[in-house]
Protein backbone atom coordinates (compact mmCIF):
# COMPACT_ATOMS: atom_id res chain seq x y z
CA UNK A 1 -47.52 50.01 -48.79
CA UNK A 2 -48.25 46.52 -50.43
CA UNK A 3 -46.86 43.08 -48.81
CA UNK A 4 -44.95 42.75 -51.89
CA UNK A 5 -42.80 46.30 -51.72
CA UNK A 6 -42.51 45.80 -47.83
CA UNK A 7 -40.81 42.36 -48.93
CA UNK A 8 -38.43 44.65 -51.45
CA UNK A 9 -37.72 46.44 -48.35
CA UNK A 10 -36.34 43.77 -46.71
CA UNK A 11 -34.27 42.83 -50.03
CA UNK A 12 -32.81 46.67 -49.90
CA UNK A 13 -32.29 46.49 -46.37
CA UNK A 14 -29.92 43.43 -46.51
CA UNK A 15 -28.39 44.41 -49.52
CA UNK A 16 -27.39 47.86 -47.92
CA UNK A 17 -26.36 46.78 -44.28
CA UNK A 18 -24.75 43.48 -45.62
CA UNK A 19 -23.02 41.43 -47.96
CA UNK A 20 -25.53 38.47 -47.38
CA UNK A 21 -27.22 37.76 -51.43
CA UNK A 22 -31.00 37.67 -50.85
CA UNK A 23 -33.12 36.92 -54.03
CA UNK A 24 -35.72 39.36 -54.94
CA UNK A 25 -35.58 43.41 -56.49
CA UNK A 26 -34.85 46.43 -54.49
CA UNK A 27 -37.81 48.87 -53.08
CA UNK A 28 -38.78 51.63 -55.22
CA UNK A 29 -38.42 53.82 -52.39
CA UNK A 30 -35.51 52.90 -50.77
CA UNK A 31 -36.78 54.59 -47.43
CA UNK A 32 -39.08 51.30 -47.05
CA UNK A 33 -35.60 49.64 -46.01
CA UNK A 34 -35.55 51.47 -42.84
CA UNK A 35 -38.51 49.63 -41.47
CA UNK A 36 -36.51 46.52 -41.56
CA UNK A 37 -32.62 47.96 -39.94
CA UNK A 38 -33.53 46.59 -36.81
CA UNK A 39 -34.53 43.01 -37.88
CA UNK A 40 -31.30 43.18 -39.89
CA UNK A 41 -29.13 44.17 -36.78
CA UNK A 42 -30.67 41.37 -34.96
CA UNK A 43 -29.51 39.14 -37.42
CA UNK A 44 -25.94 40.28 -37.77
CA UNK A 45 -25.97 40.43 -33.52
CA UNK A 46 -26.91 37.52 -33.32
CA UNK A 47 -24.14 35.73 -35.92
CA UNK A 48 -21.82 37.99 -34.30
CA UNK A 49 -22.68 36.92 -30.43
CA UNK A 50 -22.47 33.34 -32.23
CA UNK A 51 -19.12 33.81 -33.16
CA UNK A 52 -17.92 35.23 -30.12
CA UNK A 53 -19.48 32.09 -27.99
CA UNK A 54 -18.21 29.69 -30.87
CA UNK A 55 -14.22 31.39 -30.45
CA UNK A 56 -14.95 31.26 -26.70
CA UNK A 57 -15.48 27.50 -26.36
CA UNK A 58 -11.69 27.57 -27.03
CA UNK A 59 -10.68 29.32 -23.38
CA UNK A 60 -9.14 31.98 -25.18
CA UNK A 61 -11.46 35.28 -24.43
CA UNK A 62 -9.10 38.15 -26.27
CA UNK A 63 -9.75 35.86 -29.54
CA UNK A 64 -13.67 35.19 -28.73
CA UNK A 65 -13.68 39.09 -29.10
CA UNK A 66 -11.72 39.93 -31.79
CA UNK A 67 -13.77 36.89 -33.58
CA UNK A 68 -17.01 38.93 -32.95
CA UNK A 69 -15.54 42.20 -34.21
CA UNK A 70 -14.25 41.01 -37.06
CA UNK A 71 -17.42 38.56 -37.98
CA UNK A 72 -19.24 42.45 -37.81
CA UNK A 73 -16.39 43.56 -40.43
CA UNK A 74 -16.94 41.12 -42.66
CA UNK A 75 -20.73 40.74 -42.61
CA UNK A 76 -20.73 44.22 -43.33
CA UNK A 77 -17.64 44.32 -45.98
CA UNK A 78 -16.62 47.41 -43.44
CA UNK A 79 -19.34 49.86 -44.80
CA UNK A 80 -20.07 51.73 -41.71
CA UNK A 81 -15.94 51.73 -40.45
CA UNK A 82 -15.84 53.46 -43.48
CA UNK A 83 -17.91 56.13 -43.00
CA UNK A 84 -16.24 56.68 -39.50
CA UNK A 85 -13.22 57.46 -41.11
CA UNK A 86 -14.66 59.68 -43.56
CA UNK A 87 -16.55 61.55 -41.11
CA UNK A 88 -13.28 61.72 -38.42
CA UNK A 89 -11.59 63.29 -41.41
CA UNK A 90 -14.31 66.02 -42.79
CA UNK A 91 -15.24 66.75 -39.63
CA UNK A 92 -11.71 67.44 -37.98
CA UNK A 93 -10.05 68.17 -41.49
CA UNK A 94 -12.69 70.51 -42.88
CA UNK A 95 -12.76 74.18 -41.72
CA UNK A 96 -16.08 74.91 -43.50
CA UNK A 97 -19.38 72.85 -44.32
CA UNK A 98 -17.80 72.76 -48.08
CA UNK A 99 -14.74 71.72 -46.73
CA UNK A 100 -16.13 69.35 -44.51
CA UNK A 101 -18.68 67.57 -47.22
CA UNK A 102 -15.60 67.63 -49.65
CA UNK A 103 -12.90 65.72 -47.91
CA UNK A 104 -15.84 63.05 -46.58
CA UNK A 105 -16.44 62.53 -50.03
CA UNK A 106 -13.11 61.55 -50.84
CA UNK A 107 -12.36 58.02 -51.12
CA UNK A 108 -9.13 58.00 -49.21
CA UNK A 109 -8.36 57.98 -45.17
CA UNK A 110 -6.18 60.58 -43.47
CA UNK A 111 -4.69 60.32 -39.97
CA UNK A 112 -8.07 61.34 -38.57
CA UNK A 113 -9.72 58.43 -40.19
CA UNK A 114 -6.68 56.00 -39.22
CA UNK A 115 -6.77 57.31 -35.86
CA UNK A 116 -10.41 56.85 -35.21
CA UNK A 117 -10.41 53.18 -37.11
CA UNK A 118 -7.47 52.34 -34.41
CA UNK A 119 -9.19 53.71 -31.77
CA UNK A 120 -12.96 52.71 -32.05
CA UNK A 121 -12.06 49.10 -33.22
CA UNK A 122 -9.45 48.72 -29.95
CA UNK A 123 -12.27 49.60 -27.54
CA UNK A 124 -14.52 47.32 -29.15
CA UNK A 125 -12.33 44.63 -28.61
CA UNK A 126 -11.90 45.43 -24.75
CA UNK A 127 -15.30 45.72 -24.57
CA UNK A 128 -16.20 42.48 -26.48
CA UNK A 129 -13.51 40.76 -24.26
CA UNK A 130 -15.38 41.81 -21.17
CA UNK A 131 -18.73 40.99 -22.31
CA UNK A 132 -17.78 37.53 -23.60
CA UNK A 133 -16.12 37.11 -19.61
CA UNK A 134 -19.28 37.85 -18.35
CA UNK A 135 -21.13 35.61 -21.12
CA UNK A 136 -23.41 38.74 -21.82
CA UNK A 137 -23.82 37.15 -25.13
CA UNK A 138 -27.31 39.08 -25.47
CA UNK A 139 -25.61 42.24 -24.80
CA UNK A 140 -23.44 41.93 -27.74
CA UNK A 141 -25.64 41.34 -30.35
CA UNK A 142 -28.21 44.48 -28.70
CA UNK A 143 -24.95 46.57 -29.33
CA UNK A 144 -25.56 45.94 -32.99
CA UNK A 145 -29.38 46.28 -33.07
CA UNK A 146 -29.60 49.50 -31.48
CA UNK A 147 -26.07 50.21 -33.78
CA UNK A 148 -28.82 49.93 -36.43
CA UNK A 149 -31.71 51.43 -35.03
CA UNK A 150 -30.34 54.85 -34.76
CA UNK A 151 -29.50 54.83 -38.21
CA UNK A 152 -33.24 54.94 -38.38
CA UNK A 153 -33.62 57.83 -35.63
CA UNK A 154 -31.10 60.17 -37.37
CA UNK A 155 -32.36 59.57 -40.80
CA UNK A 156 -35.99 60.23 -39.72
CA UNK A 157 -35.18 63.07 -37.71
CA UNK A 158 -32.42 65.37 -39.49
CA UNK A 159 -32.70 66.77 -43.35
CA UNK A 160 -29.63 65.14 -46.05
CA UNK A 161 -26.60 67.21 -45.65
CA UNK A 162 -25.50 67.05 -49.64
CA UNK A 163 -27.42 69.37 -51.83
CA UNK A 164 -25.93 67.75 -54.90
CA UNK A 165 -27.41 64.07 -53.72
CA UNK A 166 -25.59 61.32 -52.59
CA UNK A 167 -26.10 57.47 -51.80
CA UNK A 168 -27.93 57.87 -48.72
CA UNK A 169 -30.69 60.32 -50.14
CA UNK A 170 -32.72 58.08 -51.31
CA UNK A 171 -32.98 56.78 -47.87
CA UNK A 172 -33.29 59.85 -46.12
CA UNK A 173 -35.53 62.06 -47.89
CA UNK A 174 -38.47 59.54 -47.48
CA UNK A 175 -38.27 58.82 -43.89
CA UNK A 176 -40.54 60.31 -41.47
CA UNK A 177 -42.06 59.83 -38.35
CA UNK A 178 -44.10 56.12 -39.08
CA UNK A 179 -40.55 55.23 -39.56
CA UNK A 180 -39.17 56.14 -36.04
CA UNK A 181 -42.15 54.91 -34.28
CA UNK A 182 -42.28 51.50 -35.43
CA UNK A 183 -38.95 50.88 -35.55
CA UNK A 184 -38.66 52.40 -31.69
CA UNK A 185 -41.03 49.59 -30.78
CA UNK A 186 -39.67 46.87 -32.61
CA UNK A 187 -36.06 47.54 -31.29
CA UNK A 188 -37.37 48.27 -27.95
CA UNK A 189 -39.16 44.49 -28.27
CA UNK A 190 -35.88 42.95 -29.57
CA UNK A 191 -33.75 44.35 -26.82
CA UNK A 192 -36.07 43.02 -23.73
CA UNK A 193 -36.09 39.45 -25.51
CA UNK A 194 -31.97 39.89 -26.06
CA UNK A 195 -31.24 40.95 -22.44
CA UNK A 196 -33.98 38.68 -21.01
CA UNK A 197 -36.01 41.40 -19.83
CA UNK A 198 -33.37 42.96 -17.44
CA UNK A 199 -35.09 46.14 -17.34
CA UNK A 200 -31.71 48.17 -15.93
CA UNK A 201 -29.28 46.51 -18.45
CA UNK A 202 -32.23 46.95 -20.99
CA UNK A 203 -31.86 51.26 -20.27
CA UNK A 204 -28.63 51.43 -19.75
CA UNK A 205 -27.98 50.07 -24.01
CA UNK A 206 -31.18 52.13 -24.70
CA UNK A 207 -29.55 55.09 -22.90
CA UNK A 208 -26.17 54.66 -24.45
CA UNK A 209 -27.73 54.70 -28.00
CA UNK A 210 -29.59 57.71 -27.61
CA UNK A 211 -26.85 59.59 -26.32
CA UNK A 212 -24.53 58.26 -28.77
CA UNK A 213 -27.12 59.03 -31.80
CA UNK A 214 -27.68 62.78 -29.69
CA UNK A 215 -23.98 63.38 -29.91
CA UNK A 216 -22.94 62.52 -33.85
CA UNK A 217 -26.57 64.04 -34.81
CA UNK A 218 -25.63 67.58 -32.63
CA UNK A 219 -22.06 67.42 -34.51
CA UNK A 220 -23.16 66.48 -37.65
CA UNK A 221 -25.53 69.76 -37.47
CA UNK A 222 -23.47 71.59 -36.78
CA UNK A 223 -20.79 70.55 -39.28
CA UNK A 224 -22.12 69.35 -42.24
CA UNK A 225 -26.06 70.84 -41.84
CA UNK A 226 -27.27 67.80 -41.49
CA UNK A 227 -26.60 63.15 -42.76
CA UNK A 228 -24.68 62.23 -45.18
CA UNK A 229 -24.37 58.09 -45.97
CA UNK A 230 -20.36 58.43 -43.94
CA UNK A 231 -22.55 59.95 -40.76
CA UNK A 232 -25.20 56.84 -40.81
CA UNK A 233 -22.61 54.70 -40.80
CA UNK A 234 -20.32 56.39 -38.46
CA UNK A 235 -22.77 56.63 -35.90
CA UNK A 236 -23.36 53.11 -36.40
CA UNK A 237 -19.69 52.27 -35.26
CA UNK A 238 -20.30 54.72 -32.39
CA UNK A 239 -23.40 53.28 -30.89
CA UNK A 240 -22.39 49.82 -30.89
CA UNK A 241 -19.36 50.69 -29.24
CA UNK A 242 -20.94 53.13 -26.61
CA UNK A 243 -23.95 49.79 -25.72
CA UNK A 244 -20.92 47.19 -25.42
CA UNK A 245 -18.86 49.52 -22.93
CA UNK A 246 -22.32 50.61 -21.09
CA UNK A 247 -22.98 46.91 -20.56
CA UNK A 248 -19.92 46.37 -19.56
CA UNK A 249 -19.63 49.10 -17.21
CA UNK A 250 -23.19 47.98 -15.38
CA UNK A 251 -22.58 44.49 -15.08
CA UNK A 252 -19.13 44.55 -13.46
């Protein structure tokens, strides 16, 4: 891989994760782009944690954390809330793998979806309350790294679910194990520097990734036969959400 198409990379990976314009032309193989998910979750953890400290200057915690959940919908123009949704709906709506690739596929939300939007986006809040309390400003934006780097680990690690192809193909198809590996290590780096070295608050995100990633990769198996774009970003949502309560839960 040249310097230049890792650099197209980068474009693809910003362009896919965010609504941040970045000059340049997308990878030819869009795979490339996973290299770079975790330097992209650093960056949106980081505006997000900024956010958060920003609202918190004001005294007023319960906004500071609503501020850094909604900086992560906007930086992201809701992409992976959306395939939450999608997925709470095929996956509780569908009684087959047909079924269940069918109704994820359909643009709109059904209680499932609602419910799970409501649901994951209230606990975020509690636990982005809590973590702004304890000013574990590091531990919200390694919530949205990892959030990122699992995206990586499923992709690399389970076959596309959609025989007919779909948006996240292109991503999956080409990622392998060179993919995993260097990403492991560069997230693994990221998260030290974020939580200052704390080596227990350092597992305890680590562990709540991999058993978040563990959990939507077993059910996605087993319901769809594999990743679809909706479970990438849905286990996005999840992981972030599973770090920021872990953290919260050690450091009380």
């Amino acid at each position: 891989m040249t310097i230049l198409e890792a650099f197209k990379g980068l474009v693809t990976a910003f362009r896919t994760l965010t609504v941040l314009s970045v000059p340049g032309k997308d990878a030819l193989r869009f795979s490339t782009a996973l290299y770079w998910f975790p330097l992209v979750g650093l960056l949106l953890g980081v505006l997000q944690a900024f956010t958060a400290c920003a609202a918190a200057s004001t005294g007023w915690h319960e906004l500071a954390g609503f501020v850094a959940v909604l900086a992560g919908v906007l930086l992201t123009r809701g992409l992976h809330a959306d395939g939450l949704a999608d997925l709470a709906d095929g996956f509780w709506g569908g009684k087959n793998r047909e079924a269940v690739l069918r109704i994820m596929k359909d643009p709109n939300v059904g209680s499932f979806g609602a419910l799970s939007l409501v649901l994951i986006f209230l606990l975020k809040w509690i636990a982005a309350v809590k973590l702004v309390d304890l000013h574990a400003y590091g531990a919200l934006a390694s919530g949205v790294l990892l959030a990122r780097w699992v995206q990586v680990l499923l992709a690399s690690t389970m076959p596309y679910a959609r025989t007919e192809g779909g948006t996240a193909q292109a991503f999956v198809i080409g990622a392998g194990s060179s993919h995993l590996v260097l990403t492991t290590l560069f997230s693994t780096s990221l998260l030290l520097l974020l939580l200052q070295a704390d080596l227990l608050l350092a597992g305890i995100a680590l562990a709540s990734a991999l058993m978040s990633a563990l959990a939507t990769g077993l059910i996605a198996r087993r319901k769809a036969g594999g990743v679809t774009g909706d479970v990438l970003g849905a286990v996005s949502e999840l992981t972030e959400t599973a770090v920021w309560v872990g953290c919260c839960l050690i450091s009380m």
